[in-house]
C-alpha atoms as a PDB file:
ATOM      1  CA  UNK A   1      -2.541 -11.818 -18.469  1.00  0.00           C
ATOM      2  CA  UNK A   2       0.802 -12.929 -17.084  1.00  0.00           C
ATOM      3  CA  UNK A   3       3.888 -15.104 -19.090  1.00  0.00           C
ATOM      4  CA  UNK A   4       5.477 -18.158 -17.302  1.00  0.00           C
ATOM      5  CA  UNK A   5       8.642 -18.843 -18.110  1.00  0.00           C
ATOM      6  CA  UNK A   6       9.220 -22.804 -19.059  1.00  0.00           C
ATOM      7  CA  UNK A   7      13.126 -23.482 -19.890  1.00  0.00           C
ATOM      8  CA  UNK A   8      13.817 -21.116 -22.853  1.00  0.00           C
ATOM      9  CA  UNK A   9      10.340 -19.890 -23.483  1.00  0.00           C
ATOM     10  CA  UNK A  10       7.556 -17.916 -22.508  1.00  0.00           C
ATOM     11  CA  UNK A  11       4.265 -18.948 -22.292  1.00  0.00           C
ATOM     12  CA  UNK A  12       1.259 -16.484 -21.801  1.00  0.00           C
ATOM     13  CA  UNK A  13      -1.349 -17.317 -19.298  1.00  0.00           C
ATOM     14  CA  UNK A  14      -4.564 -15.849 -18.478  1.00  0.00           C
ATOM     15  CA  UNK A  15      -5.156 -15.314 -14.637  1.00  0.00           C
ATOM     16  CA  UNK A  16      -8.683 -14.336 -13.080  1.00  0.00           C
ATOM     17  CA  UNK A  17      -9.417 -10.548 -11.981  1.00  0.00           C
ATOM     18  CA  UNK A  18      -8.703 -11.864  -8.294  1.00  0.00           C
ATOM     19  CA  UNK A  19      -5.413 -14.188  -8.933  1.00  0.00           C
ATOM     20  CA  UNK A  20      -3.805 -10.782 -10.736  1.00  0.00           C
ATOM     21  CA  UNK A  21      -5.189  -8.200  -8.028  1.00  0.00           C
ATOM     22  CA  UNK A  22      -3.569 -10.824  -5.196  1.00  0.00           C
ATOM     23  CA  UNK A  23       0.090 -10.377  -7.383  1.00  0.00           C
ATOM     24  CA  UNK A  24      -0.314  -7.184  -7.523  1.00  0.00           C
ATOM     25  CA  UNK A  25      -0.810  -6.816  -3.392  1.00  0.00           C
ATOM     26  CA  UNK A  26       2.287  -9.347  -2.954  1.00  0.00           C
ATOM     27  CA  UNK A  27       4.440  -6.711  -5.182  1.00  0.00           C
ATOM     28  CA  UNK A  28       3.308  -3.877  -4.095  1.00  0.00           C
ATOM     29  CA  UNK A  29       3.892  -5.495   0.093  1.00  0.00           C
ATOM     30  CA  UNK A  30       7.437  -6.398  -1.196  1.00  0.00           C
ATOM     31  CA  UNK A  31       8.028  -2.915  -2.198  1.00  0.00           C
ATOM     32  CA  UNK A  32       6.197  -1.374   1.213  1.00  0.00           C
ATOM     33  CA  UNK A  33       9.050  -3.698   2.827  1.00  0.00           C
ATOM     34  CA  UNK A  34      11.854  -1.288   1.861  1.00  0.00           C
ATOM     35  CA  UNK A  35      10.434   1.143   3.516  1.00  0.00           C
ATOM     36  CA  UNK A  36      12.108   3.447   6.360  1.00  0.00           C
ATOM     37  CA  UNK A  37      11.347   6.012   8.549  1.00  0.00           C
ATOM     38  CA  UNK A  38      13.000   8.255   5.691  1.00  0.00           C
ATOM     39  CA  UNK A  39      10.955   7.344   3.406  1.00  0.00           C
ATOM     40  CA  UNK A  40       9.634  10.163   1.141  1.00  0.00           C
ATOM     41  CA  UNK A  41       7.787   8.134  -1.471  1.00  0.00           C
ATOM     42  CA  UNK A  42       3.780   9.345  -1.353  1.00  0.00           C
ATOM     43  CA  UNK A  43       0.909   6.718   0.185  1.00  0.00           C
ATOM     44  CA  UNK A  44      -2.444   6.253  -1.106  1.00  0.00           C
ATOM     45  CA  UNK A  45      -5.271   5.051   1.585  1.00  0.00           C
ATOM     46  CA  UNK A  46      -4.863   1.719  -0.399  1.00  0.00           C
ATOM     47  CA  UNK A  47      -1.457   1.621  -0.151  1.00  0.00           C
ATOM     48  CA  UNK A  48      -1.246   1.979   3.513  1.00  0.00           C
ATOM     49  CA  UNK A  49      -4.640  -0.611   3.949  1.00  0.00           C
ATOM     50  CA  UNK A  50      -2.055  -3.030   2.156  1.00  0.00           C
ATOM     51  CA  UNK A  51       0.855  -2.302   4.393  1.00  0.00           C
ATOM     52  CA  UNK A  52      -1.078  -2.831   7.357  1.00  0.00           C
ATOM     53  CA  UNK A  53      -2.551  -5.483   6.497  1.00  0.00           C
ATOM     54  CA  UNK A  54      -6.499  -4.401   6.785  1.00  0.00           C
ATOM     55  CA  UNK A  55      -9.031  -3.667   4.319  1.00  0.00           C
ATOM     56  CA  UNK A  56      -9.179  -0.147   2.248  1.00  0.00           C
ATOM     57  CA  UNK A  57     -12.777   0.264   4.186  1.00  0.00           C
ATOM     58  CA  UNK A  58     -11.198  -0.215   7.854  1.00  0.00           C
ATOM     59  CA  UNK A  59      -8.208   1.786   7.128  1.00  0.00           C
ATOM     60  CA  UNK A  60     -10.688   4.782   5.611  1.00  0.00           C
ATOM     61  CA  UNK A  61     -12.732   4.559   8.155  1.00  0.00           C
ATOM     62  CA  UNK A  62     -11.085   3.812  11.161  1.00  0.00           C
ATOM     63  CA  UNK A  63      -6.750   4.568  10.848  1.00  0.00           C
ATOM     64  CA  UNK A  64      -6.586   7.408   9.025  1.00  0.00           C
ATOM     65  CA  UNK A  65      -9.237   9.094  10.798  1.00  0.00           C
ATOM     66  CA  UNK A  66      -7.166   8.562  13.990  1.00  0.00           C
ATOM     67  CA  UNK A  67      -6.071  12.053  15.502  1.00  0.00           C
ATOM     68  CA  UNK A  68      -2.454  10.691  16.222  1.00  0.00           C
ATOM     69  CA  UNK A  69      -2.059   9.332  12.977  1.00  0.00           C
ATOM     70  CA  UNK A  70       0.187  11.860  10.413  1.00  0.00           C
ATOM     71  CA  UNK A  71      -1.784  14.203   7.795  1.00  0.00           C
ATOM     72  CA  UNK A  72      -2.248  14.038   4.410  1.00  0.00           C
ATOM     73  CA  UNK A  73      -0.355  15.819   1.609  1.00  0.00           C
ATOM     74  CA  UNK A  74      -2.290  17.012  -1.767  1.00  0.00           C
ATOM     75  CA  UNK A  75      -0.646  17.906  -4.104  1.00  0.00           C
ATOM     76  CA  UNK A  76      -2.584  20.131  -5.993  1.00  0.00           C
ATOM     77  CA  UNK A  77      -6.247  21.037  -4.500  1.00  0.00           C
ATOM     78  CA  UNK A  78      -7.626  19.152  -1.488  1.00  0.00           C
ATOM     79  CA  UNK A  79     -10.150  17.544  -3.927  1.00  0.00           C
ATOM     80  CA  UNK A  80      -7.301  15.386  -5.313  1.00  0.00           C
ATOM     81  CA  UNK A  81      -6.918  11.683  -3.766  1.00  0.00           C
ATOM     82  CA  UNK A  82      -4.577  11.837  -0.086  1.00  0.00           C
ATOM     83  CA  UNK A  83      -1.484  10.900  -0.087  1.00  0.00           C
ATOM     84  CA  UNK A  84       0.618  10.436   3.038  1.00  0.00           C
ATOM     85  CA  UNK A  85       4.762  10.207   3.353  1.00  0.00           C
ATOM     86  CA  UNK A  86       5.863   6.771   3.549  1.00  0.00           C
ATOM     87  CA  UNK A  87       8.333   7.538   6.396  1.00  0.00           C
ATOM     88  CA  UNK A  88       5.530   9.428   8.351  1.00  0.00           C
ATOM     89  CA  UNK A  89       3.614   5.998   8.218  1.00  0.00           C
ATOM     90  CA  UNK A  90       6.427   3.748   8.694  1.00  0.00           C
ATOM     91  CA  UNK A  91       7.149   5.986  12.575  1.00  0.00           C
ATOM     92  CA  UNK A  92       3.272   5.695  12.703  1.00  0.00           C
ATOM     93  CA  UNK A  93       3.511   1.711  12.188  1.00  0.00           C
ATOM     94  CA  UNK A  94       6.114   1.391  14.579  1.00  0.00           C
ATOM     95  CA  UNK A  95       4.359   2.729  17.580  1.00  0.00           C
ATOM     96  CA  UNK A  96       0.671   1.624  17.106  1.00  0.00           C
ATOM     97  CA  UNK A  97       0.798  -1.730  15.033  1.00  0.00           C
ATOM     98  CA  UNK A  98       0.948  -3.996  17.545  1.00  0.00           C
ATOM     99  CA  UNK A  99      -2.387  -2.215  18.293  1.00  0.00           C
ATOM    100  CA  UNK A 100      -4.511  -3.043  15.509  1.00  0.00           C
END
């Protein structure tokens, strides 16, 4: 569910399962854009699929498996979900994007 705003008013819409997962990408990309190298905000595997630009699959399977690329942080148990520092993958981005 979403609102549109026409002149004064707002007007609620219903969007498919895709159309809000593809809004929610595009904000959470615009947010991954303010990123730095100093960065301390935590990563999921999703996250960083979305800031690279590949699927959650390839990025599982295939980037964060990568011996250069930085560890993950838990922040309880290892049994919990990774997490990786933005800034770590930001420095990562910067030297093996091009890459991919």
């Amino acid at each position: 569910m979403a609102f549109i705003l026409h002149g004064d008013f707002m007007e609620q819409v219903t969007l498919s399962k895709k159309a809000e997962e593809e809004i929610v990408k595009a904000a959470k990309m615009a947010a991954f854009a303010a990123f730095t190298e100093n960065s301390k905000n935590l990563m999921t595997i999703g996250d960083i699929a979305i800031y690279i630009n590949k699927s959650y699959n390839f990025t599982a399977n295939n980037i964060i498996t990568r011996a250069d690329f930085p560890s993950a942080r838990y922040l309880g148990s290892e049994n919990e979900q990774k997490r990786y520092v933005a800034g770590e993958i930001v420095k990562w981005g910067i030297r093996y994007m091009k890459r991919l």
